[in-house]
N, C-alpha and C. Protein backbone atom coordinates (compact mmCIF):
# COMPACT_ATOMS: atom_id res chain seq x y z
N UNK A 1 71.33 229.20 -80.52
CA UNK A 1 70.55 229.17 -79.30
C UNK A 1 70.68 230.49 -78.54
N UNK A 2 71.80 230.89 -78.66
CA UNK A 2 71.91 232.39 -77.30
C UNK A 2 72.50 233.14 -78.23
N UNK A 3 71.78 233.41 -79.42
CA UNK A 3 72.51 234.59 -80.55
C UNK A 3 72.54 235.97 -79.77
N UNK A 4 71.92 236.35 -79.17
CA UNK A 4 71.25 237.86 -78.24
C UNK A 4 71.48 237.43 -77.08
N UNK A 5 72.30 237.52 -75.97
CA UNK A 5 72.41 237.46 -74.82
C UNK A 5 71.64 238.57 -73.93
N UNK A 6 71.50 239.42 -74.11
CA UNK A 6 70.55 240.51 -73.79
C UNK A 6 69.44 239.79 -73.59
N UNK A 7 68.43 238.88 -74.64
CA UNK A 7 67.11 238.38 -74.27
C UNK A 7 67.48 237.01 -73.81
N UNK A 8 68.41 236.58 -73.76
CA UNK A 8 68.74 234.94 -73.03
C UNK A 8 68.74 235.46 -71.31
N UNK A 9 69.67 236.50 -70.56
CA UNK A 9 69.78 237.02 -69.70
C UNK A 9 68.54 237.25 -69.19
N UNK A 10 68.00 238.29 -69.92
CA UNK A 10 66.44 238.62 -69.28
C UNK A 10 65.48 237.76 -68.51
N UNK A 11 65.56 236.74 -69.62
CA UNK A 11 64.45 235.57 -68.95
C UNK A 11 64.56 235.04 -67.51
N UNK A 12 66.13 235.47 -67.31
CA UNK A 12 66.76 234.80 -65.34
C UNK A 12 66.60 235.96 -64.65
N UNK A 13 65.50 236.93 -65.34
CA UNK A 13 65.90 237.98 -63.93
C UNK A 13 65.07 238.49 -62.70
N UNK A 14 64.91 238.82 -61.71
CA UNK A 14 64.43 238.48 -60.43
C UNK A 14 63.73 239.93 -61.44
N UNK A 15 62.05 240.47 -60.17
CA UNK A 15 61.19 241.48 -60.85
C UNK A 15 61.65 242.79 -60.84
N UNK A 16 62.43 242.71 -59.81
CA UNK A 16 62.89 244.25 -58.92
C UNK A 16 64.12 244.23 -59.77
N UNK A 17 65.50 243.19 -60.58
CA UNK A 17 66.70 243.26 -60.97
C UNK A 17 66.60 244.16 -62.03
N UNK A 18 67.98 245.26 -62.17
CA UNK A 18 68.29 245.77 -63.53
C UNK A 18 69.27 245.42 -64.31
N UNK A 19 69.38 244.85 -65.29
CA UNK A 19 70.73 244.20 -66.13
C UNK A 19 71.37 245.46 -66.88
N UNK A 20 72.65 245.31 -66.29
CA UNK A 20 73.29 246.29 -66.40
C UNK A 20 74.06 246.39 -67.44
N UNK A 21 74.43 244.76 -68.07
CA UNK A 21 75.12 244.83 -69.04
C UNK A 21 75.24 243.10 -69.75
N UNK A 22 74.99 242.90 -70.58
CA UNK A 22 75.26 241.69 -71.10
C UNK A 22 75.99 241.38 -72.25
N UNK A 23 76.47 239.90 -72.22
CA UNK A 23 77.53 239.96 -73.61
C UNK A 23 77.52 237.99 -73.48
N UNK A 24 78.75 238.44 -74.84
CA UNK A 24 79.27 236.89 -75.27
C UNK A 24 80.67 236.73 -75.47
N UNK A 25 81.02 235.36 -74.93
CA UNK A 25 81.98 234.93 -75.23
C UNK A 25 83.01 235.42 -77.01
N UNK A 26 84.20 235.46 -77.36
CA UNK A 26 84.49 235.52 -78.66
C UNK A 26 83.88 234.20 -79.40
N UNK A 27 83.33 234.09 -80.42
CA UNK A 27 83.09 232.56 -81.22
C UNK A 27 84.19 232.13 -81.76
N UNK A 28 84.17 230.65 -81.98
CA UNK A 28 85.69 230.34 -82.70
C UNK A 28 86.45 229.90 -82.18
N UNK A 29 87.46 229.42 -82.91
CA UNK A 29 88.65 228.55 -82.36
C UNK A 29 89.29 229.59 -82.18
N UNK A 30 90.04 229.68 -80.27
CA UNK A 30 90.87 230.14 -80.16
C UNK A 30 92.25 229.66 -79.66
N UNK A 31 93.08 229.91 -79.60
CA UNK A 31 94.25 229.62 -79.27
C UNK A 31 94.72 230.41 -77.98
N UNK A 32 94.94 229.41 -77.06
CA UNK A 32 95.32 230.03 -75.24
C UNK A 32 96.74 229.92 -75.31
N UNK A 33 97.09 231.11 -73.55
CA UNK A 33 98.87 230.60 -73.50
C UNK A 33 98.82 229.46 -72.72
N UNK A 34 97.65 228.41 -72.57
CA UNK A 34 98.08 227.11 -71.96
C UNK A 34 98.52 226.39 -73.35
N UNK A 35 98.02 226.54 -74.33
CA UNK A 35 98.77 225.51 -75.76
C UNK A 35 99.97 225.50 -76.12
N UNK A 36 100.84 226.56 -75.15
CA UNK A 36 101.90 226.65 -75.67
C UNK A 36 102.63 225.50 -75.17
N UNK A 37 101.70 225.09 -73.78
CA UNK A 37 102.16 223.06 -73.34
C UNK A 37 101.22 222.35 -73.96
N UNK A 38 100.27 222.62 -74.06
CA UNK A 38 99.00 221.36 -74.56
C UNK A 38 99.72 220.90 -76.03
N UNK A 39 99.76 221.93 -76.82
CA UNK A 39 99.53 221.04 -78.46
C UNK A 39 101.02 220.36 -78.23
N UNK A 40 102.76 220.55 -78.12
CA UNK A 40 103.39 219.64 -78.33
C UNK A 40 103.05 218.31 -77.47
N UNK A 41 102.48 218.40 -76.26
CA UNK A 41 102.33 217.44 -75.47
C UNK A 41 101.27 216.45 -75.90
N UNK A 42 99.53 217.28 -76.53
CA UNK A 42 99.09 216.53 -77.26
C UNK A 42 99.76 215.63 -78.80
N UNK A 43 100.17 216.33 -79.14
CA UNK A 43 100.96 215.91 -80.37
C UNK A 43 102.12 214.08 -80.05
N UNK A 44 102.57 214.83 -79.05
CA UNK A 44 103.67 213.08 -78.29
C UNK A 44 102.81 212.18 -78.15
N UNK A 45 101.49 212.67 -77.61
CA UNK A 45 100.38 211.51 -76.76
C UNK A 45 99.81 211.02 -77.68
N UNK A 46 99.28 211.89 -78.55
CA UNK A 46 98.52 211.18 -80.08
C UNK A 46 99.43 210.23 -81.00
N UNK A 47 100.46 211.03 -81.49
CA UNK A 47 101.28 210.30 -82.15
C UNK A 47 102.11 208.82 -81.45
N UNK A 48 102.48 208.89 -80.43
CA UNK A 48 102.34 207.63 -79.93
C UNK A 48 101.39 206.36 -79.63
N UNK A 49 100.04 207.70 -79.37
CA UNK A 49 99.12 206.40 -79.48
C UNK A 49 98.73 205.80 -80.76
N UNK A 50 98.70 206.48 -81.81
CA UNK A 50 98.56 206.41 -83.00
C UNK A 50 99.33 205.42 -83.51
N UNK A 51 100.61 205.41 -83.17
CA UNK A 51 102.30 204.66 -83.69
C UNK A 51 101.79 204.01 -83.00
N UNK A 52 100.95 202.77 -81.58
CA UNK A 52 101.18 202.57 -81.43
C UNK A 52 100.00 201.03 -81.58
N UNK A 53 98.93 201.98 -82.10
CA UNK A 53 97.59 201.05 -82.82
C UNK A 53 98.00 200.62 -83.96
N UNK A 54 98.81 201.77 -84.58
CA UNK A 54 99.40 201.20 -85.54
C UNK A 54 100.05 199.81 -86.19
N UNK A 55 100.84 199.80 -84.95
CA UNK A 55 102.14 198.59 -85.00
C UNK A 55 101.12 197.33 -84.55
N UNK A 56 100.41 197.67 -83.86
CA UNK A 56 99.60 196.10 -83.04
C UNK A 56 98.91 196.09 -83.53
N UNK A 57 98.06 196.82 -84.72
CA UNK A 57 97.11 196.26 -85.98
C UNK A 57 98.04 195.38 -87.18
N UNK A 58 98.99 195.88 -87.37
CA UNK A 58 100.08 195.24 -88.53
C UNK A 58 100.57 194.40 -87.89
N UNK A 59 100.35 193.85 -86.96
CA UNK A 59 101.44 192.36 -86.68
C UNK A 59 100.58 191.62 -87.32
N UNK A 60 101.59 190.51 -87.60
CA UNK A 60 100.87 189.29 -88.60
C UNK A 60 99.75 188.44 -87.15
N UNK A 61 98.74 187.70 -87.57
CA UNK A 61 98.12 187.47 -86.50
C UNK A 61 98.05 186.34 -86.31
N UNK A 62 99.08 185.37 -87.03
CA UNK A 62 99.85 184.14 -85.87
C UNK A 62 100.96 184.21 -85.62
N UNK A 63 101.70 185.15 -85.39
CA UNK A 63 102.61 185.82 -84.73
C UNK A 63 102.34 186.16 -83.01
N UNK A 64 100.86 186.51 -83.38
CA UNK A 64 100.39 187.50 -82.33
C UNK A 64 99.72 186.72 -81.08
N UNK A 65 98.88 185.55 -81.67
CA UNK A 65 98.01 185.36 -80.95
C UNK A 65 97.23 186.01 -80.11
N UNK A 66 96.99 185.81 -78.58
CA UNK A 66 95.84 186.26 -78.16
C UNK A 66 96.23 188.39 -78.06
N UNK A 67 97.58 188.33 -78.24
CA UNK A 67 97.55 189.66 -78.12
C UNK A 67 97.17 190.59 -79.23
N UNK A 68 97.18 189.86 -80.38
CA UNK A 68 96.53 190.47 -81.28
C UNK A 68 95.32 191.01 -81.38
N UNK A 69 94.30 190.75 -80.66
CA UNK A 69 93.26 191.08 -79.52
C UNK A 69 93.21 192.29 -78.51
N UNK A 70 94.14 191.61 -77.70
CA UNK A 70 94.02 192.53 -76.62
C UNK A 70 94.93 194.04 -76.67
N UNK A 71 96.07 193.78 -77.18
CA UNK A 71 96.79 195.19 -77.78
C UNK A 71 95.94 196.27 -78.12
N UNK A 72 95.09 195.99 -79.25
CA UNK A 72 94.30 197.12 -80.03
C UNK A 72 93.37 197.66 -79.14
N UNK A 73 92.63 196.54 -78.05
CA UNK A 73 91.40 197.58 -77.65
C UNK A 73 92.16 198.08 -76.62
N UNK A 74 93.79 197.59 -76.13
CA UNK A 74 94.21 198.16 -75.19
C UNK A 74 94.65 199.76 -75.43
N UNK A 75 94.95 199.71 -76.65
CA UNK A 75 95.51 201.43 -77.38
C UNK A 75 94.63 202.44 -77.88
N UNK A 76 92.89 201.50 -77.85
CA UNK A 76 91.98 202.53 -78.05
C UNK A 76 91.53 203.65 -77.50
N UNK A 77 91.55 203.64 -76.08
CA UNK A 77 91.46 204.91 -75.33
C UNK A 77 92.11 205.61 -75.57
N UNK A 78 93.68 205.09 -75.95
CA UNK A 78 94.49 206.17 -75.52
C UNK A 78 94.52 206.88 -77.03
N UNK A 79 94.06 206.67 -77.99
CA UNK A 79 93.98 206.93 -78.95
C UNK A 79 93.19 207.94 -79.60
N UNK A 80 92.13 207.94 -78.55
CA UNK A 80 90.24 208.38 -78.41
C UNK A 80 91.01 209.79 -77.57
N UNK A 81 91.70 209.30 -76.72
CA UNK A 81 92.24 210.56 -75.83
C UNK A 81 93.18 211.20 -76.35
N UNK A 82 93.94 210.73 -77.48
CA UNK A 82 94.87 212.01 -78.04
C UNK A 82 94.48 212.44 -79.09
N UNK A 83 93.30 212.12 -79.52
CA UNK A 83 92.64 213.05 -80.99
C UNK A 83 92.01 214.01 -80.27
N UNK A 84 91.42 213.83 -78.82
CA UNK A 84 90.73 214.61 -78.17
C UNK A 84 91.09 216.25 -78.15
N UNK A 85 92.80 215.64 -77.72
CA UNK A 85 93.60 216.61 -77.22
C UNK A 85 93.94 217.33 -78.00
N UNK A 86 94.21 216.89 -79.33
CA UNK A 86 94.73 217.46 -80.83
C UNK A 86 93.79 218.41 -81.21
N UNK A 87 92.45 217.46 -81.68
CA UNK A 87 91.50 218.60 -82.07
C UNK A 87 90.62 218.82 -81.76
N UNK A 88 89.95 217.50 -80.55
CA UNK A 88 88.69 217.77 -80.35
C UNK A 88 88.45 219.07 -79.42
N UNK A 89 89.29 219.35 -78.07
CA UNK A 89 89.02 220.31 -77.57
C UNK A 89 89.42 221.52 -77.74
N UNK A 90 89.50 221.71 -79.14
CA UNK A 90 89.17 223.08 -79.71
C UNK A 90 88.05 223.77 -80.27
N UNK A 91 87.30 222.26 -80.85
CA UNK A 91 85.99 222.49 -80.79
C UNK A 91 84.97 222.37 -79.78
N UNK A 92 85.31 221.42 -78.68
CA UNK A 92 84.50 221.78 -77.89
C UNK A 92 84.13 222.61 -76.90
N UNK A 93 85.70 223.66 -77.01
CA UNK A 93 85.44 225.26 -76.45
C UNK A 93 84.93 225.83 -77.33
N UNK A 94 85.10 226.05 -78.81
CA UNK A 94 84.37 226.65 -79.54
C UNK A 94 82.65 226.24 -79.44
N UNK A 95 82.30 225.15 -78.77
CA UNK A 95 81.06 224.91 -78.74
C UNK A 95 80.46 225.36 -77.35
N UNK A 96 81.37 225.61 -76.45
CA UNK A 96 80.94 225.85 -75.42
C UNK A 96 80.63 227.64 -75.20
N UNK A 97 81.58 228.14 -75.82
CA UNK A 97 81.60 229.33 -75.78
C UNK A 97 80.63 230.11 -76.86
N UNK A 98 80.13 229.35 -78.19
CA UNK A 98 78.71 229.78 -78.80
C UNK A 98 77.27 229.73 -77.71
N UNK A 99 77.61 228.77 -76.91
CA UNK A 99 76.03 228.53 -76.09
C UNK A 99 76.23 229.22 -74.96
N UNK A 100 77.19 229.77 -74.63
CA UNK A 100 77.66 231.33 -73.25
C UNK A 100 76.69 232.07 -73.24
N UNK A 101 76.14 232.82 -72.43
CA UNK A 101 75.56 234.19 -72.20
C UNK A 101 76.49 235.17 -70.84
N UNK A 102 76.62 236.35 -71.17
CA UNK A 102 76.71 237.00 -69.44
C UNK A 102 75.90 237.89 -69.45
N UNK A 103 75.82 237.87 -68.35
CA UNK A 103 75.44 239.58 -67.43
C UNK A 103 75.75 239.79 -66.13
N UNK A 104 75.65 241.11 -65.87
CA UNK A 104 75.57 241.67 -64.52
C UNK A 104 74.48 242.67 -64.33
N UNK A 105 73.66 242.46 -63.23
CA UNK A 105 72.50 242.98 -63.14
C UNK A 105 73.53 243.71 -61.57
N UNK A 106 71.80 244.59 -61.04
CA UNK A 106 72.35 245.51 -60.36
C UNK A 106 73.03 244.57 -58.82
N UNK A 107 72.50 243.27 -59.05
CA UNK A 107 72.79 242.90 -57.71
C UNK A 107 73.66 241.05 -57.51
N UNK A 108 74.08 241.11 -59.40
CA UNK A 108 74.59 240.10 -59.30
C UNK A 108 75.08 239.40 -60.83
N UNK A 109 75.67 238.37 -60.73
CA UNK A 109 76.11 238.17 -61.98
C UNK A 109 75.74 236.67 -62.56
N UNK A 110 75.58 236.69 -63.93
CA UNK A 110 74.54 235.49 -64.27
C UNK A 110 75.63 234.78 -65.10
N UNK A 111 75.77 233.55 -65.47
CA UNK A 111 76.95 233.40 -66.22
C UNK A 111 75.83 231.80 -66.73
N UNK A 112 75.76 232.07 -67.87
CA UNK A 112 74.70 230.84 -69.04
C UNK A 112 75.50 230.09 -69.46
N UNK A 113 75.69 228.85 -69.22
CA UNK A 113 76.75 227.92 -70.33
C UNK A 113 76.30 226.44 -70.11
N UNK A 114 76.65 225.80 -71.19
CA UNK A 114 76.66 224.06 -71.28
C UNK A 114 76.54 223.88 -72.48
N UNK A 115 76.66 222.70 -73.12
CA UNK A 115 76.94 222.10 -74.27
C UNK A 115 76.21 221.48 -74.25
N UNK A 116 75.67 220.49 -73.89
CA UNK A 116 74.24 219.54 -73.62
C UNK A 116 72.94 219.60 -73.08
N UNK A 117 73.39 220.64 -72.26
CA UNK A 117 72.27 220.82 -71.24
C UNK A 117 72.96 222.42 -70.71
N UNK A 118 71.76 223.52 -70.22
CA UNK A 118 71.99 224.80 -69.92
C UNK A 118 72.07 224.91 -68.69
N UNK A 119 73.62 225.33 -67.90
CA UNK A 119 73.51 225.64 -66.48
C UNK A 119 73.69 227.61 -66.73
N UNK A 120 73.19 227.67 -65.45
CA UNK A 120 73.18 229.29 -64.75
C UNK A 120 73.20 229.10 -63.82
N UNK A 121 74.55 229.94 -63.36
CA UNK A 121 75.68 230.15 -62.16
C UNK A 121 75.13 231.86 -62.07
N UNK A 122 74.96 232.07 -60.92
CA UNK A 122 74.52 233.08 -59.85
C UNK A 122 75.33 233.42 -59.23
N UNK A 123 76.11 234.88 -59.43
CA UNK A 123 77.24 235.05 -57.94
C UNK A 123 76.68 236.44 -57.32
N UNK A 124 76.49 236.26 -56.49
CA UNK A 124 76.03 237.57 -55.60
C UNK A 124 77.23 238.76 -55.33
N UNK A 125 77.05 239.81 -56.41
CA UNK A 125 77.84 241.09 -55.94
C UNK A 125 78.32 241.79 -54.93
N UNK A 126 77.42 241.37 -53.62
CA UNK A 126 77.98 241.78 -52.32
C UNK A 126 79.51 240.70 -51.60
N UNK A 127 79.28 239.69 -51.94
CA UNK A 127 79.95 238.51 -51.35
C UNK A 127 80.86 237.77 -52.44
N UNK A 128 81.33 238.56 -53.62
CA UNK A 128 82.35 238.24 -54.78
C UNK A 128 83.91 238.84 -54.22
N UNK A 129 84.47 238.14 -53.82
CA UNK A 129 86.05 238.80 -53.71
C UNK A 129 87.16 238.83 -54.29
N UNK A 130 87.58 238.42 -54.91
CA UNK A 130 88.42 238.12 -55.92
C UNK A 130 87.46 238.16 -56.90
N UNK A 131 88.17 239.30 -57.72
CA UNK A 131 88.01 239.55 -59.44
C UNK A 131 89.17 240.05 -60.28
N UNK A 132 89.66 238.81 -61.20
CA UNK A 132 90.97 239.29 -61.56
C UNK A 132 90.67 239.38 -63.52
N UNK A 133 91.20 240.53 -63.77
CA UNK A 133 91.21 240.95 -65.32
C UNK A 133 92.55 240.59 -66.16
N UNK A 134 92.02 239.91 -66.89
CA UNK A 134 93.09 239.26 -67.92
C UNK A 134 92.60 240.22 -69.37
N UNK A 135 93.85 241.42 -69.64
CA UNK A 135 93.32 242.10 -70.65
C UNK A 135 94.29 242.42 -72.14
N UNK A 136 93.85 242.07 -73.24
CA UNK A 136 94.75 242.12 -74.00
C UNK A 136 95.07 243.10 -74.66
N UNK A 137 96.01 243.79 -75.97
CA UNK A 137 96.25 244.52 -76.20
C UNK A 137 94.87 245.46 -76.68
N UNK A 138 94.17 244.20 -77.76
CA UNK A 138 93.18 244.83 -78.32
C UNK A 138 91.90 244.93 -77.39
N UNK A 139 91.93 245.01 -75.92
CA UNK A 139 90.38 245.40 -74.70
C UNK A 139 89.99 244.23 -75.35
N UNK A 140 90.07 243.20 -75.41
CA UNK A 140 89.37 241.93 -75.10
C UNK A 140 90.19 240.96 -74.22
N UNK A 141 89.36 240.33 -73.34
CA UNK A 141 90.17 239.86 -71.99
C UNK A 141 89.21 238.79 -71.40
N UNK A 142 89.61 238.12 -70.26
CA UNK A 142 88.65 237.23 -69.59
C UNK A 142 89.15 238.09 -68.24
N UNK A 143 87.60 237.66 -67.42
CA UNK A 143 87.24 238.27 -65.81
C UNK A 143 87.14 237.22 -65.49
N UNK A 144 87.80 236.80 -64.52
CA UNK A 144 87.77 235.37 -63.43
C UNK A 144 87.08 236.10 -62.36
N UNK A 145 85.38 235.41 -61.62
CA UNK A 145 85.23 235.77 -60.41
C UNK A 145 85.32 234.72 -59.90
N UNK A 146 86.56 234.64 -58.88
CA UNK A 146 86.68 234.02 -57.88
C UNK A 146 88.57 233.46 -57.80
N UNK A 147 88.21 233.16 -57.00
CA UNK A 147 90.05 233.06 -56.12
C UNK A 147 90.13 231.63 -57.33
N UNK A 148 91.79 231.99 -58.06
CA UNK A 148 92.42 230.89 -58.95
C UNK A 148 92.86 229.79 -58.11
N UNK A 149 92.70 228.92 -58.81
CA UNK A 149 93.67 227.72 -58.57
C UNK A 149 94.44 227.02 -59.38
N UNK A 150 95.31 225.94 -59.01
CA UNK A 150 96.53 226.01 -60.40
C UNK A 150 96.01 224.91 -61.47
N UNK A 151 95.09 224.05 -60.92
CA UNK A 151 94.54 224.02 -62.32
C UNK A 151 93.83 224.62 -63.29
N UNK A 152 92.90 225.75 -62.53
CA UNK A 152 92.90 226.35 -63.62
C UNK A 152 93.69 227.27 -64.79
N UNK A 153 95.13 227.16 -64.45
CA UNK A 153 96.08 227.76 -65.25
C UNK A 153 96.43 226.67 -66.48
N UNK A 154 95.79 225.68 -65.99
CA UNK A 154 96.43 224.32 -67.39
C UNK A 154 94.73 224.02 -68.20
N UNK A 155 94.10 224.42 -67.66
CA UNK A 155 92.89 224.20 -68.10
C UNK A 155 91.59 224.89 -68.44
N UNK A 156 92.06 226.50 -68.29
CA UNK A 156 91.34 227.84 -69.16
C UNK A 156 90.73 227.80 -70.03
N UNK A 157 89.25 227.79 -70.09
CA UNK A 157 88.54 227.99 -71.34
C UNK A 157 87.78 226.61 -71.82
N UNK A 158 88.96 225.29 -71.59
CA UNK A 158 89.01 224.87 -72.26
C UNK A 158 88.66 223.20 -71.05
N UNK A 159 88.00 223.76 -70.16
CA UNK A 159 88.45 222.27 -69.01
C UNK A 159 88.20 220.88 -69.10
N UNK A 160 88.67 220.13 -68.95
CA UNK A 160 88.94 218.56 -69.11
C UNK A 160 87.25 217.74 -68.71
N UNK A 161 86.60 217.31 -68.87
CA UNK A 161 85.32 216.49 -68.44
C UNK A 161 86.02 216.72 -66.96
N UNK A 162 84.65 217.29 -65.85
CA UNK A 162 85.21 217.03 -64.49
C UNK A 162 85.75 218.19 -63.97
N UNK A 163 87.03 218.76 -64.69
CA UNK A 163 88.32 219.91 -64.19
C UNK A 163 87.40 221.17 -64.04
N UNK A 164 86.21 221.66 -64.79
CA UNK A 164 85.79 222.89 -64.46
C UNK A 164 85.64 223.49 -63.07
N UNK A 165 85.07 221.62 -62.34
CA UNK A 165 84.80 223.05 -60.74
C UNK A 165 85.69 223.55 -59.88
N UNK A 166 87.70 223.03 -60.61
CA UNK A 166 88.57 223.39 -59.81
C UNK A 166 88.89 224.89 -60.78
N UNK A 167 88.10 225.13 -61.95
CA UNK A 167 88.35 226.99 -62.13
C UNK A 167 87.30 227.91 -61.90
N UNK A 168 87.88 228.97 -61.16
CA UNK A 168 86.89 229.71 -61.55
C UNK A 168 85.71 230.30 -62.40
N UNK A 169 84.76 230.95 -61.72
CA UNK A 169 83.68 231.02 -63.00
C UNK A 169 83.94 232.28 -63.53
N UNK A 170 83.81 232.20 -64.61
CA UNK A 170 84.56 233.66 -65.60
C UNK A 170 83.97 234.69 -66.63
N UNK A 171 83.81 235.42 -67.00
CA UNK A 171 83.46 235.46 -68.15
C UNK A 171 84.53 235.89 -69.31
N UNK A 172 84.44 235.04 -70.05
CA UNK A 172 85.50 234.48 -70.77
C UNK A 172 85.89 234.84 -72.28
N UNK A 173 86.91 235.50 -72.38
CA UNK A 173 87.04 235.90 -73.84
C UNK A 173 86.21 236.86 -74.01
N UNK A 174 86.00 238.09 -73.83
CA UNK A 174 84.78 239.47 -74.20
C UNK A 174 85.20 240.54 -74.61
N UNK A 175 84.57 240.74 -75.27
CA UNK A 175 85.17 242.24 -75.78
C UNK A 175 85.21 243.57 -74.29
N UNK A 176 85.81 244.49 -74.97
CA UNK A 176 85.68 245.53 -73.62
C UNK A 176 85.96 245.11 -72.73
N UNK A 177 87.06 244.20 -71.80
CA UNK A 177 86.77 243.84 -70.64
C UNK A 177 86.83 244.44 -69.37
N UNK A 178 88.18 245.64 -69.94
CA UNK A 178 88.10 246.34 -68.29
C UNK A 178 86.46 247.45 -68.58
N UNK A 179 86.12 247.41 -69.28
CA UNK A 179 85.19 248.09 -68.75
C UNK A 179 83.94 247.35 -68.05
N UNK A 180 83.59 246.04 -68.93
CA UNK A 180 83.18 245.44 -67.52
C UNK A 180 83.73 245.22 -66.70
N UNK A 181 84.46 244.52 -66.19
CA UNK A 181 85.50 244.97 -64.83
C UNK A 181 85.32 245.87 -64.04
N UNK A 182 84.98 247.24 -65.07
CA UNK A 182 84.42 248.46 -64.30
C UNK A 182 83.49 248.71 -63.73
N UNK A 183 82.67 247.94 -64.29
CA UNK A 183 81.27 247.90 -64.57
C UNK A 183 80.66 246.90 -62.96
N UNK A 184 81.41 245.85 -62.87
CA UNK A 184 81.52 244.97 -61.60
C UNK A 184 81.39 245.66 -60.70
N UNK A 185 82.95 246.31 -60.38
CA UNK A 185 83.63 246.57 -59.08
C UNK A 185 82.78 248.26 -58.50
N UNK A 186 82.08 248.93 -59.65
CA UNK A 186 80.83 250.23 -59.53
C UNK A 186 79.94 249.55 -58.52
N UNK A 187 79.57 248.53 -59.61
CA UNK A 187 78.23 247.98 -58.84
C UNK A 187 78.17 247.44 -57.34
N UNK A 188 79.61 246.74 -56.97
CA UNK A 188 79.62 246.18 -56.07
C UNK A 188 80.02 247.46 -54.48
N UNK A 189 80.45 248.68 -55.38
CA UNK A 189 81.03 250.03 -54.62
C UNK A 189 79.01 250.57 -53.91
N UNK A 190 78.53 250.25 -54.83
CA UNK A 190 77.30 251.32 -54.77
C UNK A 190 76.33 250.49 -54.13
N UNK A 191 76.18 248.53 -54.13
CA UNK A 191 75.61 248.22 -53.64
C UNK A 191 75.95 247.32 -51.98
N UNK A 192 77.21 248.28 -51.56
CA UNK A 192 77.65 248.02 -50.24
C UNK A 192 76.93 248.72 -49.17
């Protein structure tokens, strides 16, 4: 869907705007420093829930009676919720981050994303204050615009159904980043 972010960008742009620069997310499963709590923690939650559908499917079921019933659909969520944790939301950042677009035009920044349905987030370059660069060895990094909060430190990249509107909007995983970074804080110098 957004193979070219360059012509996905274009289509949002006001007559008078110049896009100054556009890009994409990395594709792929990546691995954050929040997993360094998520996967053992997913791992306890699954495997318990797992151990635990387990045991209340294998009871004999006049042993069990009515709980033989109610046990199982009682361990299904939690079950649904630790495969989630294991593997599903690795793919569903990897899915989120194929359907990404960015840019920054001369007077603002466009940020394309959804999995189901396509939102575009608008932040106006004059009135952006907080911009913080997360940059790695190899110049690929994420740009957070806007003031953190501490969930978004447990939930980067990767946010829970719901958790996104307590993180910032970012652009996330990119190649080059301080130079966009650079590229921002120019624009926002020249259009003061």
């Amino acid at each position: 869907m957004l193979d070219i972010p360059e012509e996905v960008i274009r289509k949002h742009l006001d007559q008078d705007e110049k896009l100054l620069w556009s890009g994409k997310p990395r594709s792929g499963i990546v691995f954050r420093s929040s997993d360094i709590f998520m996967i053992p923690f997913s791992l306890m939650w699954g495997g318990f829930a797992i151990f635990w559908e387990i045991s209340v499917l294998s009871m004999p079921a006049e042993k069990a009676g009515p709980v033989a019933i109610i046990f199982p659909l009682f361990g299904i969520p939690f079950v649904i919720v630790g495969l989630y944790m294991i593997f599903g939301r690795f793919y569903l950042d990897a899915h989120q981050r194929q359907k990404a677009a960015y840019g920054i035009t001369n007077s603002r920044i466009i940020i394309i994303s959804g999995v189901f349905s396509q939102s575009i987030k608008s932040l106006n370059l004059k009135t952006l204050s907080d911009i913080t660069i997360s940059e790695k060895a190899d110049g690929s990094g994420t740009i957070s615009l806007g003031p953190s909060q501490m969930a978004s430190w447990f939930f980067t990249g990767t946010p829970w159904p719901g958790m996104d509107k307590f993180c910032p909007p970012s652009f996330d995983l990119i190649d080059d980043a301080k130079q966009v970074y650079d590229i921002i804080r120019k624009t926002q110098n020249t259009s003061s």
